[in-house]
PDB file of N, CA and C in Angstrom:
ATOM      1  N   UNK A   1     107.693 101.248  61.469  1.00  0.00           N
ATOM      2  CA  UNK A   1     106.823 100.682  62.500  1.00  0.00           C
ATOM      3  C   UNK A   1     107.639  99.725  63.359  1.00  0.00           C
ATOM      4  N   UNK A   2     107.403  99.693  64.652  1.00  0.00           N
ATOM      5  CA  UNK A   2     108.089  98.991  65.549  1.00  0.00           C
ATOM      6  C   UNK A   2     107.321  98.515  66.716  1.00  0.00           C
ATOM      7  N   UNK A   3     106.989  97.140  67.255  1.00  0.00           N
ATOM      8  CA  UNK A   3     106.447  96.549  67.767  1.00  0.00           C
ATOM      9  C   UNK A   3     106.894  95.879  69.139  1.00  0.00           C
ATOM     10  N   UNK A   4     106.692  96.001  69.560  1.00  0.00           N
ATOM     11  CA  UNK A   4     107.966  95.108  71.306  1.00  0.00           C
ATOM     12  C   UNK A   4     107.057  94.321  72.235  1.00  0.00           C
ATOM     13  N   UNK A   5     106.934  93.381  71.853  1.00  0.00           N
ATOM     14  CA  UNK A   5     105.703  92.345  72.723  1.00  0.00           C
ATOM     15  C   UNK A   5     106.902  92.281  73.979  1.00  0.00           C
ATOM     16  N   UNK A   6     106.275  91.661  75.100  1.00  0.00           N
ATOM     17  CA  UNK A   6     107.148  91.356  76.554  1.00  0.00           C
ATOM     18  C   UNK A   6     105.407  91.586  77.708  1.00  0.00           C
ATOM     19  N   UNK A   7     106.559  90.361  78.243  1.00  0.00           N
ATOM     20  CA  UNK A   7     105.698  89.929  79.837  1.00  0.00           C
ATOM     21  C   UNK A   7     105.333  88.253  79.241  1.00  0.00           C
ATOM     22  N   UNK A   8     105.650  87.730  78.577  1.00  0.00           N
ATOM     23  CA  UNK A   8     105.580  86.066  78.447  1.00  0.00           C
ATOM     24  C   UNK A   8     106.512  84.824  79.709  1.00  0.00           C
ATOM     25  N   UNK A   9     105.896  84.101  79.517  1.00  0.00           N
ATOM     26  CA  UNK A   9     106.683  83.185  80.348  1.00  0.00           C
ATOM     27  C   UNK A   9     105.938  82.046  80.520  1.00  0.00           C
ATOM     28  N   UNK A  10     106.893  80.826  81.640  1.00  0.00           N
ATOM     29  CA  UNK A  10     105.941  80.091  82.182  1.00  0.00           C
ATOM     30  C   UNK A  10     105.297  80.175  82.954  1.00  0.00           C
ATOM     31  N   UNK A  11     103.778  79.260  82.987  1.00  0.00           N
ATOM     32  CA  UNK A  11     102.698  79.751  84.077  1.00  0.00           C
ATOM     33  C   UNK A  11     102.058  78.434  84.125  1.00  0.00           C
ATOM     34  N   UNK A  12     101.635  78.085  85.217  1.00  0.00           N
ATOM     35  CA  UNK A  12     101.012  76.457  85.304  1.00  0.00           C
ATOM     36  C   UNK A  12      99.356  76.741  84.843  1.00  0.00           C
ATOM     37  N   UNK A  13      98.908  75.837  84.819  1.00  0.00           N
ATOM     38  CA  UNK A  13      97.333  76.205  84.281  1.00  0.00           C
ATOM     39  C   UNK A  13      96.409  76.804  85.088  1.00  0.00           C
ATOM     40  N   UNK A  14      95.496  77.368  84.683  1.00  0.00           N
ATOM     41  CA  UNK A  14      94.536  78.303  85.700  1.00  0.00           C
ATOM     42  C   UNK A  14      95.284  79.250  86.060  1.00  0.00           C
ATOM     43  N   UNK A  15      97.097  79.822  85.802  1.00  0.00           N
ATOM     44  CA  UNK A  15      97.413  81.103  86.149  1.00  0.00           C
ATOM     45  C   UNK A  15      97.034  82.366  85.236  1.00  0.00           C
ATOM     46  N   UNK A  16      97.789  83.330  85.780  1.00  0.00           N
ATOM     47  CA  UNK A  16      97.735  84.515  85.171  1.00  0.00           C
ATOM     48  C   UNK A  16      99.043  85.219  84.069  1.00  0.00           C
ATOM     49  N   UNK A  17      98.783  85.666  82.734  1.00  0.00           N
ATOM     50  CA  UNK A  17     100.031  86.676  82.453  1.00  0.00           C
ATOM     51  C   UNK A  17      99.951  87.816  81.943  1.00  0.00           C
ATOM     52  N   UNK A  18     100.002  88.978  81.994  1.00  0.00           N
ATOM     53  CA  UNK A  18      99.504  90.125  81.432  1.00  0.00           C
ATOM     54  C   UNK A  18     100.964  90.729  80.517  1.00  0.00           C
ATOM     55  N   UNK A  19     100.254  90.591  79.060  1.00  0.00           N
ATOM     56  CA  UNK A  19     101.618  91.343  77.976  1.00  0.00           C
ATOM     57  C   UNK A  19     101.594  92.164  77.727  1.00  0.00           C
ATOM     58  N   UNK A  20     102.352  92.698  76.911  1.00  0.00           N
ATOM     59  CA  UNK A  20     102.750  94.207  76.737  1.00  0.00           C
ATOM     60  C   UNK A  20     103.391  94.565  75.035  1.00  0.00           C
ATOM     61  N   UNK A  21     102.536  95.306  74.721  1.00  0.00           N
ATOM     62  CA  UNK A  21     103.266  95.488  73.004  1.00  0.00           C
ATOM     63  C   UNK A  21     103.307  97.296  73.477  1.00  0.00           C
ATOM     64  N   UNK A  22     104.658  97.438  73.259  1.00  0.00           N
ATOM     65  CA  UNK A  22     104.988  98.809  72.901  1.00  0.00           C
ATOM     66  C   UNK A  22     105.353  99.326  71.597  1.00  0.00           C
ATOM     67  N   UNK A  23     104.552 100.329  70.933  1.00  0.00           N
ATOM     68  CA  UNK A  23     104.355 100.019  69.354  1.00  0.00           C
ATOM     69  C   UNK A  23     104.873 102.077  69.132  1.00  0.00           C
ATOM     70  N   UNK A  24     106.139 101.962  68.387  1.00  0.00           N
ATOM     71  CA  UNK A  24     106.272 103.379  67.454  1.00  0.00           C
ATOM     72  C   UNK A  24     106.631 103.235  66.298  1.00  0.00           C
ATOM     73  N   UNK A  25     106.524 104.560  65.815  1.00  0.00           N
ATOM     74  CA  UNK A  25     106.638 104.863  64.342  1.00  0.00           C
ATOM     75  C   UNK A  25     105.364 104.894  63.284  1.00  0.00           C
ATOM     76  N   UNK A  26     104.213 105.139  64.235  1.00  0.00           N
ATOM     77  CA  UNK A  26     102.909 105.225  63.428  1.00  0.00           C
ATOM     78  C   UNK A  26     102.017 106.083  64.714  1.00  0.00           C
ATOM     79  N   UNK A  27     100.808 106.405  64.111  1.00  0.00           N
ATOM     80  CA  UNK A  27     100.600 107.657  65.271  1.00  0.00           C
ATOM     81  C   UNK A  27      99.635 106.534  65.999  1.00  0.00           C
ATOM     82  N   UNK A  28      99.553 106.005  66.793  1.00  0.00           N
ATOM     83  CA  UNK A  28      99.129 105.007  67.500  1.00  0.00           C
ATOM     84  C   UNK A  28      97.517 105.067  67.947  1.00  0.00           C
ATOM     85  N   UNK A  29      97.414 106.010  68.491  1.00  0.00           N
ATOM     86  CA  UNK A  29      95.839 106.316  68.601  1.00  0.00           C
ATOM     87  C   UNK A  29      95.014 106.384  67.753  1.00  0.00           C
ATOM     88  N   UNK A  30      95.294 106.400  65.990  1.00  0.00           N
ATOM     89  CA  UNK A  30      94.522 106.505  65.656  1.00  0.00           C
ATOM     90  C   UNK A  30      94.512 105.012  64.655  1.00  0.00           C
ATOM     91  N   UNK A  31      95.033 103.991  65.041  1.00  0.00           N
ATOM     92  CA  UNK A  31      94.595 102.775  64.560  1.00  0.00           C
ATOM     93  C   UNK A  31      94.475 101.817  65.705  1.00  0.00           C
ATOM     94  N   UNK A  32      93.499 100.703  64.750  1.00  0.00           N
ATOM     95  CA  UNK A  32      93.025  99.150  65.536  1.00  0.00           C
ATOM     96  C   UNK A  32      94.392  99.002  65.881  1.00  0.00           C
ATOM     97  N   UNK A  33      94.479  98.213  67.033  1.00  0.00           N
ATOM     98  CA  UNK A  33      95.355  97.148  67.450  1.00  0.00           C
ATOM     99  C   UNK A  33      95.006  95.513  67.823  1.00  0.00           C
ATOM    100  N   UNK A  34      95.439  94.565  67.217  1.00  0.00           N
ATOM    101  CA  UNK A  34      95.627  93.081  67.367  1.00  0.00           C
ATOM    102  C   UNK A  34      96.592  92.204  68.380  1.00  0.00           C
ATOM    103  N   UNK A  35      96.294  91.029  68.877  1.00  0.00           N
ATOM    104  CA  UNK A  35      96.689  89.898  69.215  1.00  0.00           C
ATOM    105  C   UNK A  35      96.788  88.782  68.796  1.00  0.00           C
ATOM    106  N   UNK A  36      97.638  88.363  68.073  1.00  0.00           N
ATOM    107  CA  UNK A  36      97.631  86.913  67.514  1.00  0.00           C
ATOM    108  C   UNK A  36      98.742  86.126  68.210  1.00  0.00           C
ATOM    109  N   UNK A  37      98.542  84.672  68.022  1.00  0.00           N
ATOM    110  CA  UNK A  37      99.382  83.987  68.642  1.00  0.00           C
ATOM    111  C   UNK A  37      99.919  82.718  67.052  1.00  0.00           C
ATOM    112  N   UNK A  38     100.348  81.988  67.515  1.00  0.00           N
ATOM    113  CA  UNK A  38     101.287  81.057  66.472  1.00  0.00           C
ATOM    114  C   UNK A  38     101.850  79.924  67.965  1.00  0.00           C
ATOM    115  N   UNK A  39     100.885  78.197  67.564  1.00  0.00           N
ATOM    116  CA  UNK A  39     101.427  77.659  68.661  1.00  0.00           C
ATOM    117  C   UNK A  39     102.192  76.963  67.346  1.00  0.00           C
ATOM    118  N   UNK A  40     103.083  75.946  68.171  1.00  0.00           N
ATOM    119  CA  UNK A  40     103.824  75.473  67.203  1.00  0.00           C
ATOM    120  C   UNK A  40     103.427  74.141  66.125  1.00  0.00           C
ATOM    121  N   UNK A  41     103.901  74.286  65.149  1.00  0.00           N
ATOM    122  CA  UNK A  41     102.532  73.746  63.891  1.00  0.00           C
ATOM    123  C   UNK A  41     101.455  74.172  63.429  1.00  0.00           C
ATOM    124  N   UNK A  42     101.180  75.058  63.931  1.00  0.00           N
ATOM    125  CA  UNK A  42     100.025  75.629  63.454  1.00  0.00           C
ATOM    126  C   UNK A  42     100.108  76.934  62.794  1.00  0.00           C
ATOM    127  N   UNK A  43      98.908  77.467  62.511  1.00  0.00           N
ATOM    128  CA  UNK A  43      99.025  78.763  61.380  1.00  0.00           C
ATOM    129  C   UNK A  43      98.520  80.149  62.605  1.00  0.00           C
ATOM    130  N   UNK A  44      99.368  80.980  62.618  1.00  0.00           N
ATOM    131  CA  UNK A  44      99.261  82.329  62.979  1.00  0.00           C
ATOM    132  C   UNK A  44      97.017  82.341  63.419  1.00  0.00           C
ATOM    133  N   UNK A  45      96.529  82.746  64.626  1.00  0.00           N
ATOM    134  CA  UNK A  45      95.597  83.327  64.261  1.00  0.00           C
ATOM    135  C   UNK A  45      95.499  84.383  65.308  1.00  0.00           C
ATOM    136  N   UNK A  46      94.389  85.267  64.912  1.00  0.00           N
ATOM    137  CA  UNK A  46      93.656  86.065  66.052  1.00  0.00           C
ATOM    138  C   UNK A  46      93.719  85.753  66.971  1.00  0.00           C
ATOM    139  N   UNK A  47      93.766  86.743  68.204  1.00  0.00           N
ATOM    140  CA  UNK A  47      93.197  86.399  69.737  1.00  0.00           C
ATOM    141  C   UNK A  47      92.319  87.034  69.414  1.00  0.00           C
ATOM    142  N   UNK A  48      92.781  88.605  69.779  1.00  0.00           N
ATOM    143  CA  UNK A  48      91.999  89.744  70.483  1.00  0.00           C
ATOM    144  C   UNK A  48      92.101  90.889  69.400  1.00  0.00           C
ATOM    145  N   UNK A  49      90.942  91.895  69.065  1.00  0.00           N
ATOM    146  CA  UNK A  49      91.524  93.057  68.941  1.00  0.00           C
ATOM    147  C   UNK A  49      90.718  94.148  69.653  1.00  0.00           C
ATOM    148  N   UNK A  50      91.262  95.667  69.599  1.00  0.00           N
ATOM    149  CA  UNK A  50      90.630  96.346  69.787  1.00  0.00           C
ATOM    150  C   UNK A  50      90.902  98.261  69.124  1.00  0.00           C
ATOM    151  N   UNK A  51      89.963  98.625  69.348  1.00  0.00           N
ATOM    152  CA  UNK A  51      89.499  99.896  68.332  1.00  0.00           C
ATOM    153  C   UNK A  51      90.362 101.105  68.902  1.00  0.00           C
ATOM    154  N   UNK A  52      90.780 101.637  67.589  1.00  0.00           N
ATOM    155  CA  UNK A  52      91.297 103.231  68.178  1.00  0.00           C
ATOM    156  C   UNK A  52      91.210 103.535  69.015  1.00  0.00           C
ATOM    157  N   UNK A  53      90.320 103.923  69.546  1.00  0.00           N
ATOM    158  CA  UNK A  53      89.741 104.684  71.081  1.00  0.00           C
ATOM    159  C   UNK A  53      89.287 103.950  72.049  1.00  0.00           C
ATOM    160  N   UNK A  54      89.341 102.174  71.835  1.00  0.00           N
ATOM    161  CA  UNK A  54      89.280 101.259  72.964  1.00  0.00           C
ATOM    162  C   UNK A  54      87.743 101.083  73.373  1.00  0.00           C
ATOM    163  N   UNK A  55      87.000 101.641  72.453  1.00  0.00           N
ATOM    164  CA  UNK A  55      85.503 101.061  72.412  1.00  0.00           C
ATOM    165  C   UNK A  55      84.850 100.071  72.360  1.00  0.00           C
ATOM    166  N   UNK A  56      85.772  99.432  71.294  1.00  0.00           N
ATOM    167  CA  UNK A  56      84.748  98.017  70.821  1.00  0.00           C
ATOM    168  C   UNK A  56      86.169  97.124  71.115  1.00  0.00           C
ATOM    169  N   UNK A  57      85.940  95.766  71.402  1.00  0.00           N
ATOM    170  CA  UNK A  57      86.772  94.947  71.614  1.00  0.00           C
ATOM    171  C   UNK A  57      86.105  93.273  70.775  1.00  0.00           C
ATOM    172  N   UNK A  58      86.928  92.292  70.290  1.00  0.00           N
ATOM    173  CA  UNK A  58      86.470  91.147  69.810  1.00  0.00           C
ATOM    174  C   UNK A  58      87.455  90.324  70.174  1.00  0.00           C
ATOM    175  N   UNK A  59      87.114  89.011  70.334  1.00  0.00           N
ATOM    176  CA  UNK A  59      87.760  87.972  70.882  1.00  0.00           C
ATOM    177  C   UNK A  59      87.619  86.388  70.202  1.00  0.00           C
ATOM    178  N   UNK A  60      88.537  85.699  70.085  1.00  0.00           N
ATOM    179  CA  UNK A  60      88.309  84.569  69.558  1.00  0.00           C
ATOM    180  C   UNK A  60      87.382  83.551  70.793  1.00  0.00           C
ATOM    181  N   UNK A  61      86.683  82.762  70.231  1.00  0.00           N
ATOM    182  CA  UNK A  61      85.792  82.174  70.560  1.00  0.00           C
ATOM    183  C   UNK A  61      86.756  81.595  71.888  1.00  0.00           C
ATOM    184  N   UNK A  62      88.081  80.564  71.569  1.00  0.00           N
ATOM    185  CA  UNK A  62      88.566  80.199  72.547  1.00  0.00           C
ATOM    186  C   UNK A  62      89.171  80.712  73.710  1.00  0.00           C
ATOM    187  N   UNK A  63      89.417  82.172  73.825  1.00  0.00           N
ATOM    188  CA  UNK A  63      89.595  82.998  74.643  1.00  0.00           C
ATOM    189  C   UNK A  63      88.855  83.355  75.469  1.00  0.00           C
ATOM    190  N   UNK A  64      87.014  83.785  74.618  1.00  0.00           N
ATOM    191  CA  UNK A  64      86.668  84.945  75.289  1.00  0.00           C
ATOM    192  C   UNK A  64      86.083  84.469  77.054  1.00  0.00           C
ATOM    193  N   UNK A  65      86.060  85.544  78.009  1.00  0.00           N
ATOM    194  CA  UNK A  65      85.481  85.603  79.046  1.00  0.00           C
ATOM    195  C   UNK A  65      87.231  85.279  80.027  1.00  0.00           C
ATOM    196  N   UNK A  66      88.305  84.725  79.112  1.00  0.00           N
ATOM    197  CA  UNK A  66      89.229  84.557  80.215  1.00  0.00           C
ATOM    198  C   UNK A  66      90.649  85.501  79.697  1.00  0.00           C
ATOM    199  N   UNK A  67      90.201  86.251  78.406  1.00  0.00           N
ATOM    200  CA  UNK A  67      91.432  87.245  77.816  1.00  0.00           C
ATOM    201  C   UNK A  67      90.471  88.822  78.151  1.00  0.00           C
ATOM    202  N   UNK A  68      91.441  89.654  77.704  1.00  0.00           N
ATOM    203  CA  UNK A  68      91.199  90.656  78.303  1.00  0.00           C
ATOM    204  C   UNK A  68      92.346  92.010  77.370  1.00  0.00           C
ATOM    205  N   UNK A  69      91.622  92.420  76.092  1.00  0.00           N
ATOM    206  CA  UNK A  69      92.537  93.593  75.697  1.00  0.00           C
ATOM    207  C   UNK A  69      92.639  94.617  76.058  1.00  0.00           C
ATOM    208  N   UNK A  70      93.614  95.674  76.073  1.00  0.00           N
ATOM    209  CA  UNK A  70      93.010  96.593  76.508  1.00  0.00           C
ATOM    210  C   UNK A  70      94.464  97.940  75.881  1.00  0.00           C
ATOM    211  N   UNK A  71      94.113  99.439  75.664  1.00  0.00           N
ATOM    212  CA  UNK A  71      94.855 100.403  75.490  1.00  0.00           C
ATOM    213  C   UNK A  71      95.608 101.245  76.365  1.00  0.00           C
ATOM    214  N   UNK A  72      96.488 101.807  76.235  1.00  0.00           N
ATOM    215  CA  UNK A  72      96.695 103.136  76.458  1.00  0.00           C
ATOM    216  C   UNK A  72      97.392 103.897  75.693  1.00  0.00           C
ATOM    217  N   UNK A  73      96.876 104.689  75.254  1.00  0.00           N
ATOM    218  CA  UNK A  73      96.967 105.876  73.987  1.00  0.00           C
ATOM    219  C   UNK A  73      98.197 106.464  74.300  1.00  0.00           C
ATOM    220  N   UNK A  74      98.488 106.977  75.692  1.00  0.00           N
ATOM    221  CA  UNK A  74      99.345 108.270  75.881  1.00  0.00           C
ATOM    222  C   UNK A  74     100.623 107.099  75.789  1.00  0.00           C
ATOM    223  N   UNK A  75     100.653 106.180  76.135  1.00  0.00           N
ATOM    224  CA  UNK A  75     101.583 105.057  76.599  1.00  0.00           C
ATOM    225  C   UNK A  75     102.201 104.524  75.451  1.00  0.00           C
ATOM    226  N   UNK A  76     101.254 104.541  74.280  1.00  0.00           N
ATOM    227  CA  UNK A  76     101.384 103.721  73.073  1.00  0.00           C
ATOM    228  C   UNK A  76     101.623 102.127  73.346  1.00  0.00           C
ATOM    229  N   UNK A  77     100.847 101.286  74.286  1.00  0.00           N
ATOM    230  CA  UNK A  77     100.667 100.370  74.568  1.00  0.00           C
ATOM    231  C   UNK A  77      99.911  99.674  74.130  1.00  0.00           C
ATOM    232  N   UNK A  78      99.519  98.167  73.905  1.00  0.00           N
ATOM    233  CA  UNK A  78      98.539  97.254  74.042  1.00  0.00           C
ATOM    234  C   UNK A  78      98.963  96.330  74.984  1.00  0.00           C
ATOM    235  N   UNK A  79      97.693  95.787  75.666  1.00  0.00           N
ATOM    236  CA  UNK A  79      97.979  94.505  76.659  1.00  0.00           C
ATOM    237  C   UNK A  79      97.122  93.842  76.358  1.00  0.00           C
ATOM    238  N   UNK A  80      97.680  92.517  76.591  1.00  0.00           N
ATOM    239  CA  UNK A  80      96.775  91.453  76.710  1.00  0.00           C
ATOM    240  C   UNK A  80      96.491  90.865  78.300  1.00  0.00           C
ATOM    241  N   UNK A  81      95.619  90.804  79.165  1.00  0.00           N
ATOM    242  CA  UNK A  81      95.391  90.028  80.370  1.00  0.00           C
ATOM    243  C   UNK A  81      95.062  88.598  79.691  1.00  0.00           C
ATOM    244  N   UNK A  82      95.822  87.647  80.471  1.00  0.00           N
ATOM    245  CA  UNK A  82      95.275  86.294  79.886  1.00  0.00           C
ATOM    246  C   UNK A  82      95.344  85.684  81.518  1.00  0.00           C
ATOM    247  N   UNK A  83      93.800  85.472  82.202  1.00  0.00           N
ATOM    248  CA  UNK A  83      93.861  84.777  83.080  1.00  0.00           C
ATOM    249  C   UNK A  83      93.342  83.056  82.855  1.00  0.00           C
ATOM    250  N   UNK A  84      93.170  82.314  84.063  1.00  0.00           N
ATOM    251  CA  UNK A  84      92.359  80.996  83.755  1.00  0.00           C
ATOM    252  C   UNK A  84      93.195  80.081  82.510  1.00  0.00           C
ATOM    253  N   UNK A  85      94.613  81.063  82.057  1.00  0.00           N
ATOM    254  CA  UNK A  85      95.201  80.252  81.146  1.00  0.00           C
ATOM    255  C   UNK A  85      95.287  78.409  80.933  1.00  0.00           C
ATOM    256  N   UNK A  86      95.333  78.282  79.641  1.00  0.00           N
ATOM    257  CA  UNK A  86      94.788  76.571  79.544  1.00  0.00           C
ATOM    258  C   UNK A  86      96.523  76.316  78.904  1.00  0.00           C
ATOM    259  N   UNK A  87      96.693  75.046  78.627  1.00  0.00           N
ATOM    260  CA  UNK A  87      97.923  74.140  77.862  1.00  0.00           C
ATOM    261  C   UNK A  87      97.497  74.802  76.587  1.00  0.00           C
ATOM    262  N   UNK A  88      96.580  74.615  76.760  1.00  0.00           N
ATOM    263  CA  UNK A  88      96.187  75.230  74.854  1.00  0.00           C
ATOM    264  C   UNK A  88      96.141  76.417  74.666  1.00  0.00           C
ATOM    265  N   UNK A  89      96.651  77.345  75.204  1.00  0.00           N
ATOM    266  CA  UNK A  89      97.376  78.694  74.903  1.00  0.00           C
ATOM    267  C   UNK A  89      98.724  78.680  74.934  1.00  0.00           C
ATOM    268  N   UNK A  90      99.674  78.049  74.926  1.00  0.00           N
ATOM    269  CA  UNK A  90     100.859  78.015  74.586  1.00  0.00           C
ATOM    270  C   UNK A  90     101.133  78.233  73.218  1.00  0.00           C
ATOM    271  N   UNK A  91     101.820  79.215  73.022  1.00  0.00           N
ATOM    272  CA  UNK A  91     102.206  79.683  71.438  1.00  0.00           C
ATOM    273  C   UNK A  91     103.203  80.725  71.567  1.00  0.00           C
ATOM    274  N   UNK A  92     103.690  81.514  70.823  1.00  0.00           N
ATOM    275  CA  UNK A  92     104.131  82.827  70.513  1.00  0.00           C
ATOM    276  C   UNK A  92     103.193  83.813  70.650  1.00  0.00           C
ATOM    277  N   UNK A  93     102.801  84.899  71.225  1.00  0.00           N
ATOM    278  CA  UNK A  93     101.647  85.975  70.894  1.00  0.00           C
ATOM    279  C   UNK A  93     102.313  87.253  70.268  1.00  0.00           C
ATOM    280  N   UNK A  94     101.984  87.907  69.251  1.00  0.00           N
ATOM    281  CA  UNK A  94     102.101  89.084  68.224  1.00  0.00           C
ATOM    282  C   UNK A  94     101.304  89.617  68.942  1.00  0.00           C
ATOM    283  N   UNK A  95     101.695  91.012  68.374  1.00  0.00           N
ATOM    284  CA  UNK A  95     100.738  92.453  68.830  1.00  0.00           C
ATOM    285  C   UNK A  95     100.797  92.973  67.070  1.00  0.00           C
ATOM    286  N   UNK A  96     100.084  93.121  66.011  1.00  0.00           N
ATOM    287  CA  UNK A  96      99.533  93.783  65.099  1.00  0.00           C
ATOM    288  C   UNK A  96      98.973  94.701  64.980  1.00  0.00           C
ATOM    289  N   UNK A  97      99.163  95.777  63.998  1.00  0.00           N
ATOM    290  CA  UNK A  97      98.621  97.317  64.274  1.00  0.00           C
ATOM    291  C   UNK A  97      97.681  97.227  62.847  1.00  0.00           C
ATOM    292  N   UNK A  98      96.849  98.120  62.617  1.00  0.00           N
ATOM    293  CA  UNK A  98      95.866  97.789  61.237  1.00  0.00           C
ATOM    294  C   UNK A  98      96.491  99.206  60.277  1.00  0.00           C
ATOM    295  N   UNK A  99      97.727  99.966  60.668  1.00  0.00           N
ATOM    296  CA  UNK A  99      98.561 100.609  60.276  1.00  0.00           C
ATOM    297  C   UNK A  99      99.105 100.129  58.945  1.00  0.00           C
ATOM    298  N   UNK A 100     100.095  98.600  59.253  1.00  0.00           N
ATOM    299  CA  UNK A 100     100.531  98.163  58.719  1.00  0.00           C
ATOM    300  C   UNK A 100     100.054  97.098  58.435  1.00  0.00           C
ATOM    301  N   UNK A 101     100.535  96.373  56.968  1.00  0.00           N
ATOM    302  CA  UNK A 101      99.580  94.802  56.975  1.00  0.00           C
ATOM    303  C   UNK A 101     100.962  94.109  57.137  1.00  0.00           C
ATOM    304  N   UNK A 102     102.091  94.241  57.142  1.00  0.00           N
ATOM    305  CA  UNK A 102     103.571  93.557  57.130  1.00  0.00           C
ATOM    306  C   UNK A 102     104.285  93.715  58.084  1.00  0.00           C
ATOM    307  N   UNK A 103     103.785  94.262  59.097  1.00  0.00           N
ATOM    308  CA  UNK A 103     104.763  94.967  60.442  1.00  0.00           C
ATOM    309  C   UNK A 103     104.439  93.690  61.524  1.00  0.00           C
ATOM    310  N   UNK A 104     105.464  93.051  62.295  1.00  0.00           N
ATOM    311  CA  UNK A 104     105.535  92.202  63.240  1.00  0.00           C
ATOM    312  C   UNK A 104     106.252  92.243  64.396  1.00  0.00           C
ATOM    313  N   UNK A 105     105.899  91.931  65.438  1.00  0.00           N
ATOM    314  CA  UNK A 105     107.048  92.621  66.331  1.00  0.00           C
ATOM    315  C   UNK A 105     107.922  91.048  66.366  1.00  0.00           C
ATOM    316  N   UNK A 106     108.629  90.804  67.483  1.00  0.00           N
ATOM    317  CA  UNK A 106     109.255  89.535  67.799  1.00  0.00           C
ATOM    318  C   UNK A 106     108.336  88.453  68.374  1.00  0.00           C
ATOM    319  N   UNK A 107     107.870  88.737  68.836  1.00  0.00           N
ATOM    320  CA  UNK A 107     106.761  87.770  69.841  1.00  0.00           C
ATOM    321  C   UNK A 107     107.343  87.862  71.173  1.00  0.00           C
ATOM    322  N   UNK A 108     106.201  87.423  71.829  1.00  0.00           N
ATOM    323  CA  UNK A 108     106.913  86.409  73.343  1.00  0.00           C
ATOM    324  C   UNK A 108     106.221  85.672  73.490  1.00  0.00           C
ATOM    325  N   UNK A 109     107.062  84.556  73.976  1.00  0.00           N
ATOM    326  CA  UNK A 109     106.651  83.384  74.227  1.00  0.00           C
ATOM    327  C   UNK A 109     105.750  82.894  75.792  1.00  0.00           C
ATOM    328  N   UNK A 110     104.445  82.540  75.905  1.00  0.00           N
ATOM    329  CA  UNK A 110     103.813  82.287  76.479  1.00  0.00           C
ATOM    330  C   UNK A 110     103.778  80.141  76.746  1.00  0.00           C
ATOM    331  N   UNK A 111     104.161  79.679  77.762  1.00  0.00           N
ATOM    332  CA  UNK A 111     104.578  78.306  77.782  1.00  0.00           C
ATOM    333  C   UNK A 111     103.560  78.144  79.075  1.00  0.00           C
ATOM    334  N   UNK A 112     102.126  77.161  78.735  1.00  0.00           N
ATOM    335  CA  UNK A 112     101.439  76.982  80.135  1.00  0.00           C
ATOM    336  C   UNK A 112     101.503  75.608  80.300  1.00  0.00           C
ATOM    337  N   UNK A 113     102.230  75.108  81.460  1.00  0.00           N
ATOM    338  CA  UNK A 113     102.692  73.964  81.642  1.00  0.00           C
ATOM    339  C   UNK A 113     102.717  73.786  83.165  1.00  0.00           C
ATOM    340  N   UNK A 114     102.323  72.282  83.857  1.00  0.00           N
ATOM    341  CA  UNK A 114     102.682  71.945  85.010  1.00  0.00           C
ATOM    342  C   UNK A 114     103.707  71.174  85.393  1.00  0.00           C
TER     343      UNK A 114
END
C-alpha cells in the first residue's frame, strides 16, 4: 500500500487549499478512504471520510460546512477542499485507506498563518 498526500502549504486565514492523496497497491474503489490530521502536540484525529463509491461522506464537527472530501475512482485519488481555513487547522494531514489499519502516507504539511 502506498499513499502520497501533496498540495499543503502556507495560507493566511479565511484562504483556500485543496490536497491530494494518490493511493496504490490496493484496489482502490472498493474501500473507505480517510483524512486525518496531527497538529503539533496533539494526538492524530479524523477530519473527513468517505465511502467506496463516494456516497456517504462524515466530517469532524470542527470542519464541517468549510471541508470538503471527495473521490475519483479511475484516478485513485482522494481530496480534501479545505476552504474558510482557521490557525486551528494547522497540522500534518494523512490520507488513510480502511484497506489497511497500518498504512500511512508522509503527510503534508498545511501551516495557516498571517
Amino acid at each position: 500500500v502506498q499513499l502520497v498526500e501533496s498540495g499543503g502549504g502556507l495560507v493566511q486565514p479565511g484562504g483556500s487549499l485543496r490536497l491530494s492523496c494518490a493511493a496504490s497497491g490496493f484496489t482502490f474503489r472498493s474501500y473507505a478512504m480517510s483524512w486525518y490530521r496531527q497538529a503539533p502536540g496533539k494526538e492524530r484525529e479524523l477530519v473527513a471520510s468517505i465511502t467506496s463509491a463516494g456516497g456517504t461522506t462524515n466530517y469532524a464537527d470542527s470542519v464541517k460546512g468549510r471541508f470538503t472530501i471527495s473521490r475519483d475512482n479511475a484516478k485513485k485519488t482522494v481530496y480534501l477542499q479545505m476552504d474558510n481555513l482557521k490557525v486551528e487547522d494547522t497540522a500534518v494531514y494523512y490520507c488513510k485507506t480502511s484497506y489497511s489499519a497500518t498504512s500511512w502516507g508522509q503527510g503534508t504539511q498545511v501551516t495557516v498563518s498571517s
